[in-house]
PDB file of N, CA and C in Angstrom:
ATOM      1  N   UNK A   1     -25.259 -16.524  17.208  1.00  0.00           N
ATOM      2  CA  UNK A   1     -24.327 -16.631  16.106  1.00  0.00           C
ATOM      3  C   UNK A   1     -23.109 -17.418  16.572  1.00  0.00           C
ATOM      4  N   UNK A   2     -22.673 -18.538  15.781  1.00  0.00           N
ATOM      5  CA  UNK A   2     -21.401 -19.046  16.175  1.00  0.00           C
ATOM      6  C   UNK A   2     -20.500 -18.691  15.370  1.00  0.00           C
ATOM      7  N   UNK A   3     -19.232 -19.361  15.716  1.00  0.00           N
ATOM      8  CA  UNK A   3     -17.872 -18.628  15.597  1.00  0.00           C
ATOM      9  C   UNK A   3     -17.685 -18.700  14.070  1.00  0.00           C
ATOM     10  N   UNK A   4     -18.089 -19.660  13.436  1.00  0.00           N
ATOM     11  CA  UNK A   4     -17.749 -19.557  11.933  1.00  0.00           C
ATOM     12  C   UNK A   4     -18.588 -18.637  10.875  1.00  0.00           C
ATOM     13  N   UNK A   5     -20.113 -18.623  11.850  1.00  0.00           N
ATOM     14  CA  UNK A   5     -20.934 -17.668  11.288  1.00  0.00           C
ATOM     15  C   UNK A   5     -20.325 -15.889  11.358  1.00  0.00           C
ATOM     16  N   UNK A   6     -19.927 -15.124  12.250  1.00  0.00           N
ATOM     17  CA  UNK A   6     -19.251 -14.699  12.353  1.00  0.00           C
ATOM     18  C   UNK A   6     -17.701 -14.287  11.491  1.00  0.00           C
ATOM     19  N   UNK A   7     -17.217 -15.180  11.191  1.00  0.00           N
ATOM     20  CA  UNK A   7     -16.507 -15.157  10.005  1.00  0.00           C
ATOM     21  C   UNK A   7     -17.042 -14.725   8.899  1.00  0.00           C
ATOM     22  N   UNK A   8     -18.045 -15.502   8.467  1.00  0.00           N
ATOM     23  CA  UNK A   8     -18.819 -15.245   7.125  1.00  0.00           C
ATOM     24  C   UNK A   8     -19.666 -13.662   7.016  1.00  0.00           C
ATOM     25  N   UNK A   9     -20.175 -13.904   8.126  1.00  0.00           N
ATOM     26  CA  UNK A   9     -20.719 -12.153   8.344  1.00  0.00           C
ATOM     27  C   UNK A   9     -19.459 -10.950   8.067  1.00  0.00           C
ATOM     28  N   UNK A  10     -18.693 -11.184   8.613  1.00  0.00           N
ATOM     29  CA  UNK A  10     -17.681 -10.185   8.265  1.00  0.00           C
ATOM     30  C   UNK A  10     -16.837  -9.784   7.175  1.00  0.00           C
ATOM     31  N   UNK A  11     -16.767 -10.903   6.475  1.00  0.00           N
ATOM     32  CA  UNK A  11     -16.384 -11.384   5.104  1.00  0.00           C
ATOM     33  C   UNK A  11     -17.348 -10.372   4.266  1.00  0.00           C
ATOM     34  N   UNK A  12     -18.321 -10.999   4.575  1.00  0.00           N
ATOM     35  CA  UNK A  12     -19.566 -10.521   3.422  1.00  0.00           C
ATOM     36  C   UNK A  12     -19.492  -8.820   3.577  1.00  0.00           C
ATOM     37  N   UNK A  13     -20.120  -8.531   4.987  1.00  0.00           N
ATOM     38  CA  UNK A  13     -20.007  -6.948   5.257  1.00  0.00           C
ATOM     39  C   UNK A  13     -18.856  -6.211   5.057  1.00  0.00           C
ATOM     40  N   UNK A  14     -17.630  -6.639   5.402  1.00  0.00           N
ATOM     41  CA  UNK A  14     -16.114  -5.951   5.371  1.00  0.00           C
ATOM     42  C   UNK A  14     -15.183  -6.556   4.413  1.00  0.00           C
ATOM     43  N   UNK A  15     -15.274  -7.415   3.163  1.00  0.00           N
ATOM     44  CA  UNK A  15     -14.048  -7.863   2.398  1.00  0.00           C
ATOM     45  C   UNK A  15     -12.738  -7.442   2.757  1.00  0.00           C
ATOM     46  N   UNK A  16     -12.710  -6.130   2.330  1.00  0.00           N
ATOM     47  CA  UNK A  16     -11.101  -5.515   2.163  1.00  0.00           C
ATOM     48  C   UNK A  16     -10.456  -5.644   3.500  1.00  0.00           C
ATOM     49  N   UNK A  17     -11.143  -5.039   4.719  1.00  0.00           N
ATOM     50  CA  UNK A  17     -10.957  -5.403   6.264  1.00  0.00           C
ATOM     51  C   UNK A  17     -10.852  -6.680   6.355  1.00  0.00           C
ATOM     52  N   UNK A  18     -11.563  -7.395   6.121  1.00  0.00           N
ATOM     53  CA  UNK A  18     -11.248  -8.881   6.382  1.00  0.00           C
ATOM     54  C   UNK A  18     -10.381  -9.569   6.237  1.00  0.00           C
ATOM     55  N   UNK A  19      -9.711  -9.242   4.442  1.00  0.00           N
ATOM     56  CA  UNK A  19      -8.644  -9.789   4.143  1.00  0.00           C
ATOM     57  C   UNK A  19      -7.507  -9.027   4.544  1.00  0.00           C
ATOM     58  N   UNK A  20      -7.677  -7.706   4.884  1.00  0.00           N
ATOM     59  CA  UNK A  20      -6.771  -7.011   5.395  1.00  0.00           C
ATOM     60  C   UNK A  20      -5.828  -7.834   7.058  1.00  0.00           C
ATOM     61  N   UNK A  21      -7.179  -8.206   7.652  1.00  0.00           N
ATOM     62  CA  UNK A  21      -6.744  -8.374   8.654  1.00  0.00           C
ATOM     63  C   UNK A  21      -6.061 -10.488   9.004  1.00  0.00           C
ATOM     64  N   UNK A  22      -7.023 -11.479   7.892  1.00  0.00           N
ATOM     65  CA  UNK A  22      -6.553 -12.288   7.709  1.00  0.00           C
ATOM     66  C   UNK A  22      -5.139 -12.934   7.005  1.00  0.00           C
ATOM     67  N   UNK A  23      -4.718 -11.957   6.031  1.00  0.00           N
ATOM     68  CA  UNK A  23      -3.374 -11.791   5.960  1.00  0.00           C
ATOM     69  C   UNK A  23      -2.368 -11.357   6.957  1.00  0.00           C
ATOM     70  N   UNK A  24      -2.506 -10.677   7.899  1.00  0.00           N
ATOM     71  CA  UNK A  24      -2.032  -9.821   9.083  1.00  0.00           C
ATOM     72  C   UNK A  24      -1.803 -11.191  10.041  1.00  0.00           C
ATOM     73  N   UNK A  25      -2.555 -11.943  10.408  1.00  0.00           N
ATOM     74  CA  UNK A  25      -2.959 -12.921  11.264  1.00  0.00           C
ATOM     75  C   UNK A  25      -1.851 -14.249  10.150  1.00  0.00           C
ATOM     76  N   UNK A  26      -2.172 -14.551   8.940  1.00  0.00           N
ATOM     77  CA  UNK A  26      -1.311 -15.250   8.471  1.00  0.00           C
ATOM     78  C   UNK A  26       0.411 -14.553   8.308  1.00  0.00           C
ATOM     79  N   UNK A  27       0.651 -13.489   8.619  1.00  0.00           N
ATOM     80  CA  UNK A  27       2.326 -13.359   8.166  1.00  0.00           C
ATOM     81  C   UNK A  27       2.280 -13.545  10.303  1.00  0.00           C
ATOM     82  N   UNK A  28       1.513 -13.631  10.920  1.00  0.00           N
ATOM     83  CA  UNK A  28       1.956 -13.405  12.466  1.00  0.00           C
ATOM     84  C   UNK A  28       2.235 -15.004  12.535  1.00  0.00           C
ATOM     85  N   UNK A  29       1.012 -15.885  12.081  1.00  0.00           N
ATOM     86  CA  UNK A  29       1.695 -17.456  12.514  1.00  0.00           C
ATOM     87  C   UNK A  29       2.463 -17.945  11.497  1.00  0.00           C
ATOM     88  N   UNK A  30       2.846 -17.092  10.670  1.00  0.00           N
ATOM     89  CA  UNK A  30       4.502 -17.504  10.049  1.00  0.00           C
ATOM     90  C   UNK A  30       5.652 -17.489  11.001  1.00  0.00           C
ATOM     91  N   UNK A  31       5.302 -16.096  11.528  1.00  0.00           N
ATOM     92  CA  UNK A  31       6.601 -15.735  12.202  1.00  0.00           C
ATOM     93  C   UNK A  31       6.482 -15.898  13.534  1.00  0.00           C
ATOM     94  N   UNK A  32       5.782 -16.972  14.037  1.00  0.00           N
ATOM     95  CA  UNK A  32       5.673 -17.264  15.679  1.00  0.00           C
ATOM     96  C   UNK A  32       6.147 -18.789  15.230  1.00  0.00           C
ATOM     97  N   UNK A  33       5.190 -19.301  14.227  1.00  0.00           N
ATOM     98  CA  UNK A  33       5.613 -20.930  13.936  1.00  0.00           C
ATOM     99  C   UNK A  33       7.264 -20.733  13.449  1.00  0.00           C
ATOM    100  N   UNK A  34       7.841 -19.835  12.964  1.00  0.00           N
ATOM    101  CA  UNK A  34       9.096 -19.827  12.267  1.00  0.00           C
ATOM    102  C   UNK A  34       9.966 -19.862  13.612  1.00  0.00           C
ATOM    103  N   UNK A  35       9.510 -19.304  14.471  1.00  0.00           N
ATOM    104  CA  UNK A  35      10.411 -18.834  15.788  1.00  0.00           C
ATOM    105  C   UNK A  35      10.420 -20.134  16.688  1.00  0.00           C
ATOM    106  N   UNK A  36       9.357 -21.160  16.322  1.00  0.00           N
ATOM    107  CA  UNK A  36       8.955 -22.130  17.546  1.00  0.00           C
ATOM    108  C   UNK A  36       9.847 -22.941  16.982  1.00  0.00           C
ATOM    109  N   UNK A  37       9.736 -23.545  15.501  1.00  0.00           N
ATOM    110  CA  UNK A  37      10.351 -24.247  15.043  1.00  0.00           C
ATOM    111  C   UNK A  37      12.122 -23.909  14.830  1.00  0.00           C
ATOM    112  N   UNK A  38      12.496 -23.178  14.697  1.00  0.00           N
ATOM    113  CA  UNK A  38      13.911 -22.825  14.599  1.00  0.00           C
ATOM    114  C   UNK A  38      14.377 -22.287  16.187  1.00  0.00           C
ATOM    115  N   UNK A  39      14.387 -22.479  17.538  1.00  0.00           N
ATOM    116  CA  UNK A  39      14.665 -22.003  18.678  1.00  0.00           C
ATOM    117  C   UNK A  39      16.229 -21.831  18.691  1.00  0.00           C
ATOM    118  N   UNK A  40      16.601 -22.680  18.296  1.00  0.00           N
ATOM    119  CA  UNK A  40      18.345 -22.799  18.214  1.00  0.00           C
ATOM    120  C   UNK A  40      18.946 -22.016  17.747  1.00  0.00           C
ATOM    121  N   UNK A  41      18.243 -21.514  15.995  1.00  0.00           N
ATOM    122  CA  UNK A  41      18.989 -20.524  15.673  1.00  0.00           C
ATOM    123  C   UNK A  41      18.180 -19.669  14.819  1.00  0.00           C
ATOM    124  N   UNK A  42      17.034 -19.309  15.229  1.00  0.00           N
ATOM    125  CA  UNK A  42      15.866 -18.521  14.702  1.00  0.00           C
ATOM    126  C   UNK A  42      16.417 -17.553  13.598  1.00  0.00           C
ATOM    127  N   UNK A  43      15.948 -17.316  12.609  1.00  0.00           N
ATOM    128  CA  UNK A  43      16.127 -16.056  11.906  1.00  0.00           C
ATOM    129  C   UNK A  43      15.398 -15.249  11.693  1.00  0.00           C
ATOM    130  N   UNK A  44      16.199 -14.346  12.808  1.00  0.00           N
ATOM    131  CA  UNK A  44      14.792 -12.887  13.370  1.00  0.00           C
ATOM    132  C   UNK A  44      14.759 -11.654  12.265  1.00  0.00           C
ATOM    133  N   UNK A  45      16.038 -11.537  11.311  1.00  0.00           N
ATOM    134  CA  UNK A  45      15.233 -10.720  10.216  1.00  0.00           C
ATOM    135  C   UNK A  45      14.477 -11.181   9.824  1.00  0.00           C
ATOM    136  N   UNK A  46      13.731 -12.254   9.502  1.00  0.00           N
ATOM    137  CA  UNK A  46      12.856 -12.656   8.536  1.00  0.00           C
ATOM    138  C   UNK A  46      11.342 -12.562   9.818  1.00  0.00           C
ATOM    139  N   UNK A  47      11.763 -13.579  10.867  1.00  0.00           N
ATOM    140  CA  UNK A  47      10.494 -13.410  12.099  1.00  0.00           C
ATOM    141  C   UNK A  47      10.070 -11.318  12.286  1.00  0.00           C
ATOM    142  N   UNK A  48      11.010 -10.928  13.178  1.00  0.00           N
ATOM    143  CA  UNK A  48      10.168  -9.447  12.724  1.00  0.00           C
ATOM    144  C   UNK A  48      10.031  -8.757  11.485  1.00  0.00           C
ATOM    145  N   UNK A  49      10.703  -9.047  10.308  1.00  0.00           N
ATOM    146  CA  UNK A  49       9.672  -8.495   9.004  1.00  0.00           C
ATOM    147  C   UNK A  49       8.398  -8.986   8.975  1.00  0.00           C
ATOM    148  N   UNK A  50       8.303 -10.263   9.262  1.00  0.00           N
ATOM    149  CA  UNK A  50       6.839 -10.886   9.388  1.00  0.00           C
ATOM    150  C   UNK A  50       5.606  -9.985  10.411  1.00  0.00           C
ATOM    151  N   UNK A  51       6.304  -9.810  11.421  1.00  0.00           N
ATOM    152  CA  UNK A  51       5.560  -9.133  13.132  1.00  0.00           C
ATOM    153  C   UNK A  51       5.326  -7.824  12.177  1.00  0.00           C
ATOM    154  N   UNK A  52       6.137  -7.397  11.342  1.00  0.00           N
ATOM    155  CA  UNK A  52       6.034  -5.863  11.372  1.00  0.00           C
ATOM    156  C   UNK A  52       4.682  -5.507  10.332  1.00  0.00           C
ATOM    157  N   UNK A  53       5.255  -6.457   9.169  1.00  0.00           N
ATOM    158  CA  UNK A  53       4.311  -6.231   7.908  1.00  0.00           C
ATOM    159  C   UNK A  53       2.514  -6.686   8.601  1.00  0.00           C
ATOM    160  N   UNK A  54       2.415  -7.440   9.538  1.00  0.00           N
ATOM    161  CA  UNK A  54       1.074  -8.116  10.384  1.00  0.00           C
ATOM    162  C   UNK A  54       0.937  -6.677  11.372  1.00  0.00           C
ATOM    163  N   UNK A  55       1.574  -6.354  12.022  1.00  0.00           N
ATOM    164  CA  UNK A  55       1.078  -4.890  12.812  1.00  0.00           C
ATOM    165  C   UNK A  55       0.526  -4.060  11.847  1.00  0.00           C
ATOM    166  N   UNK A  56       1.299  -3.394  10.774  1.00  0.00           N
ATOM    167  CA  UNK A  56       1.297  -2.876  10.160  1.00  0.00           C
ATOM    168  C   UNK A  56      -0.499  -2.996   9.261  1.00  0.00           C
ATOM    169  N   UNK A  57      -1.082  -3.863   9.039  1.00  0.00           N
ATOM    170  CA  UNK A  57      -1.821  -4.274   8.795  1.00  0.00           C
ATOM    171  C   UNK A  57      -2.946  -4.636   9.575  1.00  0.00           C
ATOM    172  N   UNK A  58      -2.652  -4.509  10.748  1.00  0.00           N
ATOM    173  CA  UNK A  58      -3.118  -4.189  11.977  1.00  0.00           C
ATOM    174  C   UNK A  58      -3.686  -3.129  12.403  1.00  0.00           C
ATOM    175  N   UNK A  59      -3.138  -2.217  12.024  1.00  0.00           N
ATOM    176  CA  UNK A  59      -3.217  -0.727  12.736  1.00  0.00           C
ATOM    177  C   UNK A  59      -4.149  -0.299  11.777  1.00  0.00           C
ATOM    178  N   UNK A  60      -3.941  -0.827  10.729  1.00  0.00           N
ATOM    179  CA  UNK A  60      -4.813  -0.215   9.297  1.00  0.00           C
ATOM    180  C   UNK A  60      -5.722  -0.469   9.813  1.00  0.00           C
ATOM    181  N   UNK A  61      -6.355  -2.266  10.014  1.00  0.00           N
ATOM    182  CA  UNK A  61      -7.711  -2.501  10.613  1.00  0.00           C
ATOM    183  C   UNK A  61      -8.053  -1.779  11.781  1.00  0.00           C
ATOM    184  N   UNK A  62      -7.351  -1.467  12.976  1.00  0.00           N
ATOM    185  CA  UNK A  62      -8.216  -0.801  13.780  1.00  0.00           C
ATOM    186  C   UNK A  62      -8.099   0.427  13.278  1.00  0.00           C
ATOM    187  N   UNK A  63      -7.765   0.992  12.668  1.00  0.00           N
ATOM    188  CA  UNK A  63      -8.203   2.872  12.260  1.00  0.00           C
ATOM    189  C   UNK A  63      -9.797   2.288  11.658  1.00  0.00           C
ATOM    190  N   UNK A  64      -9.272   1.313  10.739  1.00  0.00           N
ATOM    191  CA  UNK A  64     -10.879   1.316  10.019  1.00  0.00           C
ATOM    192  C   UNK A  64     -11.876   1.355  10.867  1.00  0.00           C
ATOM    193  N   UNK A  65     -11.351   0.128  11.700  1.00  0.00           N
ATOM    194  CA  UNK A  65     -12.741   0.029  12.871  1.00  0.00           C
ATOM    195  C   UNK A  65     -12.804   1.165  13.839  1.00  0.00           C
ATOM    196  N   UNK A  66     -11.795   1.743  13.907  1.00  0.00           N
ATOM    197  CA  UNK A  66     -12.279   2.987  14.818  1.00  0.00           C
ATOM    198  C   UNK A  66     -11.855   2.398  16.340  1.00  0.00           C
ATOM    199  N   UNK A  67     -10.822   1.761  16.617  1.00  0.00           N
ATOM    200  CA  UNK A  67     -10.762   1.189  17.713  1.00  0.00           C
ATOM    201  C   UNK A  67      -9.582   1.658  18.524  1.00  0.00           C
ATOM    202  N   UNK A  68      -9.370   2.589  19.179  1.00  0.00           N
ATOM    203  CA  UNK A  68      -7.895   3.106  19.258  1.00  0.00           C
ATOM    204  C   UNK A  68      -6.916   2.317  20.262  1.00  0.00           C
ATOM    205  N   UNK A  69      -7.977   1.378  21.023  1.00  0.00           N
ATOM    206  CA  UNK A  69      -6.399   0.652  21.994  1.00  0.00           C
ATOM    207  C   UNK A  69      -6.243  -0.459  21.206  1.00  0.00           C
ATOM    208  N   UNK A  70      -6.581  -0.848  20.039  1.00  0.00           N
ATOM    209  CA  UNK A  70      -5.877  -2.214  19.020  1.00  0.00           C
ATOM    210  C   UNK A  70      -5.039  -1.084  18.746  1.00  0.00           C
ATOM    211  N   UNK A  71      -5.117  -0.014  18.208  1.00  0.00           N
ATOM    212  CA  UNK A  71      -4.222   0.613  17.236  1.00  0.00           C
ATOM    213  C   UNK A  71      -2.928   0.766  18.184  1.00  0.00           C
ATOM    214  N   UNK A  72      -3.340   1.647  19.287  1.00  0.00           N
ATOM    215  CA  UNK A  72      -2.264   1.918  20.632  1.00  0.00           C
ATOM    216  C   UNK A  72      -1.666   0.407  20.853  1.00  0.00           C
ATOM    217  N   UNK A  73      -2.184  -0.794  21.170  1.00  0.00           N
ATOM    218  CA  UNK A  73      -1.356  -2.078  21.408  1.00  0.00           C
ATOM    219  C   UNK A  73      -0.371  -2.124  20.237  1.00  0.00           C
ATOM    220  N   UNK A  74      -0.685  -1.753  18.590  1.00  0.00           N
ATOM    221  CA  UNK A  74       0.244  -2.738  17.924  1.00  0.00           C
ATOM    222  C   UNK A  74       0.524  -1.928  17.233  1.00  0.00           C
ATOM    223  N   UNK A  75       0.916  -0.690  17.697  1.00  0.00           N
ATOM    224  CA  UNK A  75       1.720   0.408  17.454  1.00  0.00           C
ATOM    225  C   UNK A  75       3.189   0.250  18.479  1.00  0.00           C
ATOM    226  N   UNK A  76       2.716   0.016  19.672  1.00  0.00           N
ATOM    227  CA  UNK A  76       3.523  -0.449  20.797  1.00  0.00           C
ATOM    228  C   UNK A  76       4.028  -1.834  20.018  1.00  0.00           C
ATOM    229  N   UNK A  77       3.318  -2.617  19.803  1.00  0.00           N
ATOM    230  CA  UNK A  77       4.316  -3.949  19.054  1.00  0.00           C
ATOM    231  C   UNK A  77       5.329  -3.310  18.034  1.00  0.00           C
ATOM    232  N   UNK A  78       4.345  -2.952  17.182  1.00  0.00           N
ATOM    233  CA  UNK A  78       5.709  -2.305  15.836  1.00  0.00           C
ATOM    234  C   UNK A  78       6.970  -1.700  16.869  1.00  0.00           C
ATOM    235  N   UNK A  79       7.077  -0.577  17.790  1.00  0.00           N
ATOM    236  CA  UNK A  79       7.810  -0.348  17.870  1.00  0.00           C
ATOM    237  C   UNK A  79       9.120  -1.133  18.617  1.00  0.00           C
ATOM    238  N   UNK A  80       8.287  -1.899  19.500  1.00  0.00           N
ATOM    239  CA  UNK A  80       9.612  -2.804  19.995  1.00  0.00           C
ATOM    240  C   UNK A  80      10.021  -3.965  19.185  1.00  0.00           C
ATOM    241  N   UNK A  81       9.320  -4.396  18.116  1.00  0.00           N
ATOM    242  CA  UNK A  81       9.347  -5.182  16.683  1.00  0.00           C
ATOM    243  C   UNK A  81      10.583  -4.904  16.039  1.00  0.00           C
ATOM    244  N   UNK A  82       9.651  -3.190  15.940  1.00  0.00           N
ATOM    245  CA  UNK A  82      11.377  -2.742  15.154  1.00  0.00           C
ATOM    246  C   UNK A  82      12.648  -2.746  15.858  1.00  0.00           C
ATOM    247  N   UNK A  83      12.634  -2.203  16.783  1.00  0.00           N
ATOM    248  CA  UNK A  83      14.128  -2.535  17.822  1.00  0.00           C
ATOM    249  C   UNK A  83      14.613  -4.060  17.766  1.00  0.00           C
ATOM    250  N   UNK A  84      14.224  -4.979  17.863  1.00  0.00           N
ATOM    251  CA  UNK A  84      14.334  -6.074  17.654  1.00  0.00           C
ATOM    252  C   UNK A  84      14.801  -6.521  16.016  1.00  0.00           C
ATOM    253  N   UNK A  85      14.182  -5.997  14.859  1.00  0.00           N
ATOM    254  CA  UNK A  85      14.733  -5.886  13.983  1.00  0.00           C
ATOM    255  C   UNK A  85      15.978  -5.255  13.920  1.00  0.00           C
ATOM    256  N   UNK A  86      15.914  -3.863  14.376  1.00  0.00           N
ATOM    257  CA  UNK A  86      17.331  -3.335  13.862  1.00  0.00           C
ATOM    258  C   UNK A  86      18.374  -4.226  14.836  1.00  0.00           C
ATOM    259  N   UNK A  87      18.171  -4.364  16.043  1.00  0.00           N
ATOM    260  CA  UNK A  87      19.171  -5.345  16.704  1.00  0.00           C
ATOM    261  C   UNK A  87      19.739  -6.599  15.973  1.00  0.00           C
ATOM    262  N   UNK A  88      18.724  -7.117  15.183  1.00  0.00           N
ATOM    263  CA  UNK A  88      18.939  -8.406  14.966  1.00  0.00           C
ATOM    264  C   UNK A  88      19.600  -8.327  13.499  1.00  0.00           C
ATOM    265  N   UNK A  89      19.583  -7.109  12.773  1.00  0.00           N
ATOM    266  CA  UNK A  89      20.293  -6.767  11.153  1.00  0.00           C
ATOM    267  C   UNK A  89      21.641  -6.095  11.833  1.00  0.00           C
ATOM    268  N   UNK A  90      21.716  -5.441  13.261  1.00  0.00           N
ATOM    269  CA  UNK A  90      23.107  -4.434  13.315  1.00  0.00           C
ATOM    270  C   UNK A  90      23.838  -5.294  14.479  1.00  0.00           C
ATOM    271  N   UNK A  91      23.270  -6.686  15.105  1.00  0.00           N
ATOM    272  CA  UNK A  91      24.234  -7.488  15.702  1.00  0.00           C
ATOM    273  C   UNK A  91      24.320  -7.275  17.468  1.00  0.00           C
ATOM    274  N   UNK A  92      25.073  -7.708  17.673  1.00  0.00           N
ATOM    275  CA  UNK A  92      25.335  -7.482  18.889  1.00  0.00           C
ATOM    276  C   UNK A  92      26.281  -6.104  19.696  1.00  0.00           C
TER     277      UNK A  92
END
């Protein structure tokens, strides 16, 4: 099976997971491309709302899948996500 087949298999078998998790993956290269492109003066409320709402959506997919160190990794993201958020809304 190649890599695009694979796609399609999962699509077909898992919809809601799928799109669950391809939205997740699209708000993450918002907010990595948002961060690459703005270095000077990034705007990190908007970059970790992005990280958070993509974990968040994350964690959903691995409960589904039953996978507990995706869930444990980006549970660990959310939380230093959020610190980073509240830092970046309450300043220096």
């Amino acid at each position: 099976m190649n890599f695009l087949e694979s796609f399609q298999k999962e699509y077909k078998a898992h919809k809601p997971r799928f799109l669950v998790e391809m939205t997740s993956f699209c708000c993450a290269l918002t907010a990595i491309s948002t961060l690459a492109f703005n270095v000077s003066e990034p705007p990190f409320v908007f970059i970790f709302s992005m990280f958070l709402i993509s974990n968040v959506m994350l964690i959903t997919a691995g409960i589904i899948r039953q996978a507990p160190f995706i869930v444990l990794q980006y549970i660990m993201f959310f939380i230093f996500e959020s610190i980073g958020l509240y830092n970046a809304i309450m300043g220096p």
